[in-house]
Structure formats: C-alpha cells, structure tokens
N, C-alpha and C. Protein backbone atom coordinates (compact mmCIF):
# COMPACT_ATOMS: atom_id res chain seq x y z
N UNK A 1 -2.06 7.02 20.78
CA UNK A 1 -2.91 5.92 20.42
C UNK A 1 -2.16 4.68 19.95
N UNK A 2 -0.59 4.64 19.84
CA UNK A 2 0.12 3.02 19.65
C UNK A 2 0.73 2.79 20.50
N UNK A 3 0.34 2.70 21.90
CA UNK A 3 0.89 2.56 22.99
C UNK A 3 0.29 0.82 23.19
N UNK A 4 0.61 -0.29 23.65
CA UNK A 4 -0.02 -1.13 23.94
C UNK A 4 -0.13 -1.55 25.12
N UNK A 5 -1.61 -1.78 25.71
CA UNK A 5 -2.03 -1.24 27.37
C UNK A 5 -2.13 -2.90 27.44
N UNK A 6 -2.16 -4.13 26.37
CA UNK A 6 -1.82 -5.69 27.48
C UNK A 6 -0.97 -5.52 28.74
N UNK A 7 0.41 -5.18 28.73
CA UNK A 7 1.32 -5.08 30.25
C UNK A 7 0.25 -4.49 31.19
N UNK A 8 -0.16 -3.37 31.18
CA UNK A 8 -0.54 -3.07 32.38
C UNK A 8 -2.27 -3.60 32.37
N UNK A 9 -3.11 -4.34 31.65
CA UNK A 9 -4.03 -4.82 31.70
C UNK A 9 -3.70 -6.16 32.51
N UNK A 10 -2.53 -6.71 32.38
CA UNK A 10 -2.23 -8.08 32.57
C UNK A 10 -1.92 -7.99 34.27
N UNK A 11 -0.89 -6.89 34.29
CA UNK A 11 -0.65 -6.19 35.76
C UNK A 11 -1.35 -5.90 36.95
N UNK A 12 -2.84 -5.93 35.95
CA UNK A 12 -3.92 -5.80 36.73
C UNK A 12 -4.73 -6.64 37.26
N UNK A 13 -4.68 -7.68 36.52
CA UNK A 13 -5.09 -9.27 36.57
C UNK A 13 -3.91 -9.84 37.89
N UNK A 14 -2.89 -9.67 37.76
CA UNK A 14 -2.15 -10.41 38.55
C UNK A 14 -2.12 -9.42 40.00
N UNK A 15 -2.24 -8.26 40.29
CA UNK A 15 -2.33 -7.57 41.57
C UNK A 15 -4.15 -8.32 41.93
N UNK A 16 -4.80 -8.87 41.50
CA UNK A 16 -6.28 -9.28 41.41
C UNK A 16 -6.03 -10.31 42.35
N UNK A 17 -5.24 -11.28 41.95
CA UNK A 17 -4.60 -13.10 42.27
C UNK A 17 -3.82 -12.38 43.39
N UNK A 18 -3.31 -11.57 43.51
CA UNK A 18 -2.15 -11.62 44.78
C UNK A 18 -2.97 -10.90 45.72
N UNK A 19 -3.85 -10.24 45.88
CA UNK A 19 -5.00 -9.79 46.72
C UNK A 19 -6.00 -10.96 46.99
N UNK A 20 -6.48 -11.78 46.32
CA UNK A 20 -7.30 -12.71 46.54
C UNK A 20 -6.32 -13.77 47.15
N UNK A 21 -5.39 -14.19 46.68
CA UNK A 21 -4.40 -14.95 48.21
C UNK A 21 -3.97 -14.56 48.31
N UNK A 22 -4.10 -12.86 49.40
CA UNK A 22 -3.48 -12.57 50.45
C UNK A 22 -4.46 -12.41 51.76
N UNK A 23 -5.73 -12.22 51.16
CA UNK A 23 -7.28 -12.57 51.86
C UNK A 23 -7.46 -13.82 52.14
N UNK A 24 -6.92 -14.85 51.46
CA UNK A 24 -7.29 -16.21 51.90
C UNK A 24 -7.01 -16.90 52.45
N UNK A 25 -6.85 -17.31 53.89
CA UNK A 25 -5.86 -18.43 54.87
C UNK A 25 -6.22 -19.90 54.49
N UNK A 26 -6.56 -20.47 53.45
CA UNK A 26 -6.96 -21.61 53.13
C UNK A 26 -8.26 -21.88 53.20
N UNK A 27 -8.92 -20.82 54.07
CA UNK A 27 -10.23 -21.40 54.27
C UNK A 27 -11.31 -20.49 52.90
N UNK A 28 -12.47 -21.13 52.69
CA UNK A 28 -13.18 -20.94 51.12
C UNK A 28 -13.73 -19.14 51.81
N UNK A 29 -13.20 -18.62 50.61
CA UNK A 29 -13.55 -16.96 50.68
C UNK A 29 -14.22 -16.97 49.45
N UNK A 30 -15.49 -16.59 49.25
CA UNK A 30 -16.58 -16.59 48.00
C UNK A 30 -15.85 -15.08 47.35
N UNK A 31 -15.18 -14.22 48.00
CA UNK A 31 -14.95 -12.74 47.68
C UNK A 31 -13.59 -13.13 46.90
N UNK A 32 -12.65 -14.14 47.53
CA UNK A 32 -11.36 -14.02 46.63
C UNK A 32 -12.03 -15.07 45.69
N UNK A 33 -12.31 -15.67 45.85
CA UNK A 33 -12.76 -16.63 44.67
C UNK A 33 -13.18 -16.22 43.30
N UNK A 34 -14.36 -14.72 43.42
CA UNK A 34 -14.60 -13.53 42.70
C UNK A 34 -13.54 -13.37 41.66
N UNK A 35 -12.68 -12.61 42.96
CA UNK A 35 -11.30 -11.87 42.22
C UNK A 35 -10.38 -12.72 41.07
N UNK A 36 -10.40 -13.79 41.82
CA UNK A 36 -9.29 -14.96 40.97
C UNK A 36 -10.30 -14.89 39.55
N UNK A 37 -11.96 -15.29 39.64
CA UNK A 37 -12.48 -15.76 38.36
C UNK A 37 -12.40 -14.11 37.22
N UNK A 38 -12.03 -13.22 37.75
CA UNK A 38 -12.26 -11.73 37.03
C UNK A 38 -11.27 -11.53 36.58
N UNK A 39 -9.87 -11.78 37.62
CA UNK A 39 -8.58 -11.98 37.30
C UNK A 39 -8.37 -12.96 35.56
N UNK A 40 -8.71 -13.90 36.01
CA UNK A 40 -8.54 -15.02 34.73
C UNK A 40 -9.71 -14.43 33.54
N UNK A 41 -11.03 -13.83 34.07
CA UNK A 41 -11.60 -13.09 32.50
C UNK A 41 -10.88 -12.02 32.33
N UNK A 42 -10.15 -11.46 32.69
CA UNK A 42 -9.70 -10.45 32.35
C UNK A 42 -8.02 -10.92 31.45
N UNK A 43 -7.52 -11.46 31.89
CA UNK A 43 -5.98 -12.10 31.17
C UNK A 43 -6.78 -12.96 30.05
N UNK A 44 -7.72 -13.48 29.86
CA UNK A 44 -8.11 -14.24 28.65
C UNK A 44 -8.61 -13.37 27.55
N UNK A 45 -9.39 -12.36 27.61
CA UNK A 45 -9.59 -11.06 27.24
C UNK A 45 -8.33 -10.49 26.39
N UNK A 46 -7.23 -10.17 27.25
CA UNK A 46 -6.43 -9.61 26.85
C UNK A 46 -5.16 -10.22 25.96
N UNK A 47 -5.59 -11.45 26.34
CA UNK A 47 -4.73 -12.72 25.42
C UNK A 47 -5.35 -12.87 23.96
N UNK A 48 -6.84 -12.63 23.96
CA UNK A 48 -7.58 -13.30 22.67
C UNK A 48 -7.61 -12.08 21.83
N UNK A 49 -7.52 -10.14 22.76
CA UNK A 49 -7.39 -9.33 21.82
C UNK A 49 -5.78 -9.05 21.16
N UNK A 50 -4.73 -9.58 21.80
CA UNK A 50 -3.55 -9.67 21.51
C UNK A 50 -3.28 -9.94 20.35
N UNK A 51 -4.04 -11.46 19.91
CA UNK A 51 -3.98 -12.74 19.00
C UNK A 51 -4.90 -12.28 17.76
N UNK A 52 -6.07 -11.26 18.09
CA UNK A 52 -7.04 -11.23 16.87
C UNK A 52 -6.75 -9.82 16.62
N UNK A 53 -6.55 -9.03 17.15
CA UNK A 53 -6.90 -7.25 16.86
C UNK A 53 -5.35 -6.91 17.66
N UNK A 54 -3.99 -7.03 17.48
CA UNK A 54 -3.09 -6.42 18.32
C UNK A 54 -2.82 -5.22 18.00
N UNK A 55 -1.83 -4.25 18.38
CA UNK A 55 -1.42 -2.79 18.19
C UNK A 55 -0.22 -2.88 17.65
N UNK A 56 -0.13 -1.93 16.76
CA UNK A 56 1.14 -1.80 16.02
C UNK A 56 2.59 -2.46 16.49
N UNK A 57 2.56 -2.34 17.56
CA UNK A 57 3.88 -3.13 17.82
C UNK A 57 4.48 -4.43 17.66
N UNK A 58 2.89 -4.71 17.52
CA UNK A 58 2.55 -6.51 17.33
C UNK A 58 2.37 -6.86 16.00
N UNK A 59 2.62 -6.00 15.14
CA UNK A 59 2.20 -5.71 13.75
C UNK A 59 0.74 -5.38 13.12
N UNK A 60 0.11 -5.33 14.05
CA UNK A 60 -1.56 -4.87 13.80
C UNK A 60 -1.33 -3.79 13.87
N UNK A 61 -2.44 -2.71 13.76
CA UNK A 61 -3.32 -1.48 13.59
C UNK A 61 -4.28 -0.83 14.80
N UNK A 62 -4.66 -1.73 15.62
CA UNK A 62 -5.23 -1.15 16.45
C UNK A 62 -4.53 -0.68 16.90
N UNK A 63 -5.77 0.53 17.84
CA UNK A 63 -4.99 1.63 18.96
C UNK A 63 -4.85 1.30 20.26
N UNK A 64 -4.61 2.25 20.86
CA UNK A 64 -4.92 1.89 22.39
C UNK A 64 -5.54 1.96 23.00
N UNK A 65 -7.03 3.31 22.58
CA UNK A 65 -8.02 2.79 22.91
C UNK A 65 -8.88 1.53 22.40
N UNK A 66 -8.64 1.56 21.31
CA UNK A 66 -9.40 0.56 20.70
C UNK A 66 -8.95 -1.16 20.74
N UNK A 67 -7.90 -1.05 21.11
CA UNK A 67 -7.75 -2.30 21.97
C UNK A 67 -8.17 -2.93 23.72
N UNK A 68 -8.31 -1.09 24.36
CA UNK A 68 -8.79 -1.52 25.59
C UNK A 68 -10.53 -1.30 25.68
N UNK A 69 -11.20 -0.95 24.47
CA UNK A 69 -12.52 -1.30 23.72
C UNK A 69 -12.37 -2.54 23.58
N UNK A 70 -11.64 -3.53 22.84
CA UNK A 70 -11.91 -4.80 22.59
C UNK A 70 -11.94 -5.66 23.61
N UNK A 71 -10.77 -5.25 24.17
CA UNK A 71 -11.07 -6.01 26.11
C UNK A 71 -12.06 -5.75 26.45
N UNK A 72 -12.37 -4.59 26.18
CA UNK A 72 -13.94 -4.44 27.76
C UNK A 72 -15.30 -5.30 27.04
N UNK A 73 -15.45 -5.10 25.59
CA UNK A 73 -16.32 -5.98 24.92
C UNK A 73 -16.43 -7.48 24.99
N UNK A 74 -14.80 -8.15 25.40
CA UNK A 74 -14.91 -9.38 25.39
C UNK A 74 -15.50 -9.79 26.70
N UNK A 75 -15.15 -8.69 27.87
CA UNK A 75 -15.35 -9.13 29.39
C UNK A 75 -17.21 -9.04 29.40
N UNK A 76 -17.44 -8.03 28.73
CA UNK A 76 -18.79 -7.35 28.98
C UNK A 76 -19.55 -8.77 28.11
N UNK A 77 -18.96 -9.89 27.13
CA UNK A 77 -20.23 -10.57 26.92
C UNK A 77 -19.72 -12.16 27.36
C-alpha cells in the first residue's frame, strides 16, 4: 500500500495521446479527439492528487489504493 501508482497512471495518459495520433492523419477524428480529452482528465487528476493527498514517498500518507481512489473520484466528477 506505499507504492505510488502516478508513473504508471501518467503512462497511461500518454499511451492514450500516442494512440489518438497514431489514428489521426490530420484529418478531424471525433474518437481520437475523445482519447486526447481523457488523456489530459486523467494527467490533471493525477497531478492535483499528487499536490493535495500524495503517498509516502512524497511525504504524505496516502496509500496506493487510496490515491488511485482519489484519481478515480476526481475523473468521476
């Protein structure tokens, strides 16, 4: 539970962006467009639980689930 899952939350955001332009030849794709805006809620998420609630390593207390609880709460409102 002091493992901190930002790297691979963030990892996940950016395989998001490199799938959405690798689908896109310039022309408007409503599907990568998706990905990119989920991509960016998802890295803002994980930036704002970093900054308010981080995991021990960061000198906070949260866990690791309970930091990837705080992500899904921020995405979910």
């Amino acid at each position: 539970g002091v493992a901190n899952p930002a790297a691979f939350l963030l990892s996940a955001a950016m395989c998001a962006d490199h799938l959405a332009n690798r689908s896109n030849d310039g022309s408007h794709d409503e599907a990568a467009d998706d990905l990119r805006h989920r991509a960016a809620r998802l890295r803002t998420a994980v930036i704002a639980t970093l900054k308010t609630n981080p995991t021990p390593d960061l000198g906070g207390t949260n866990t690791t689930s309970g930091f990837a609880g705080d992500v899904a709460a921020r995405l979910a409102s």
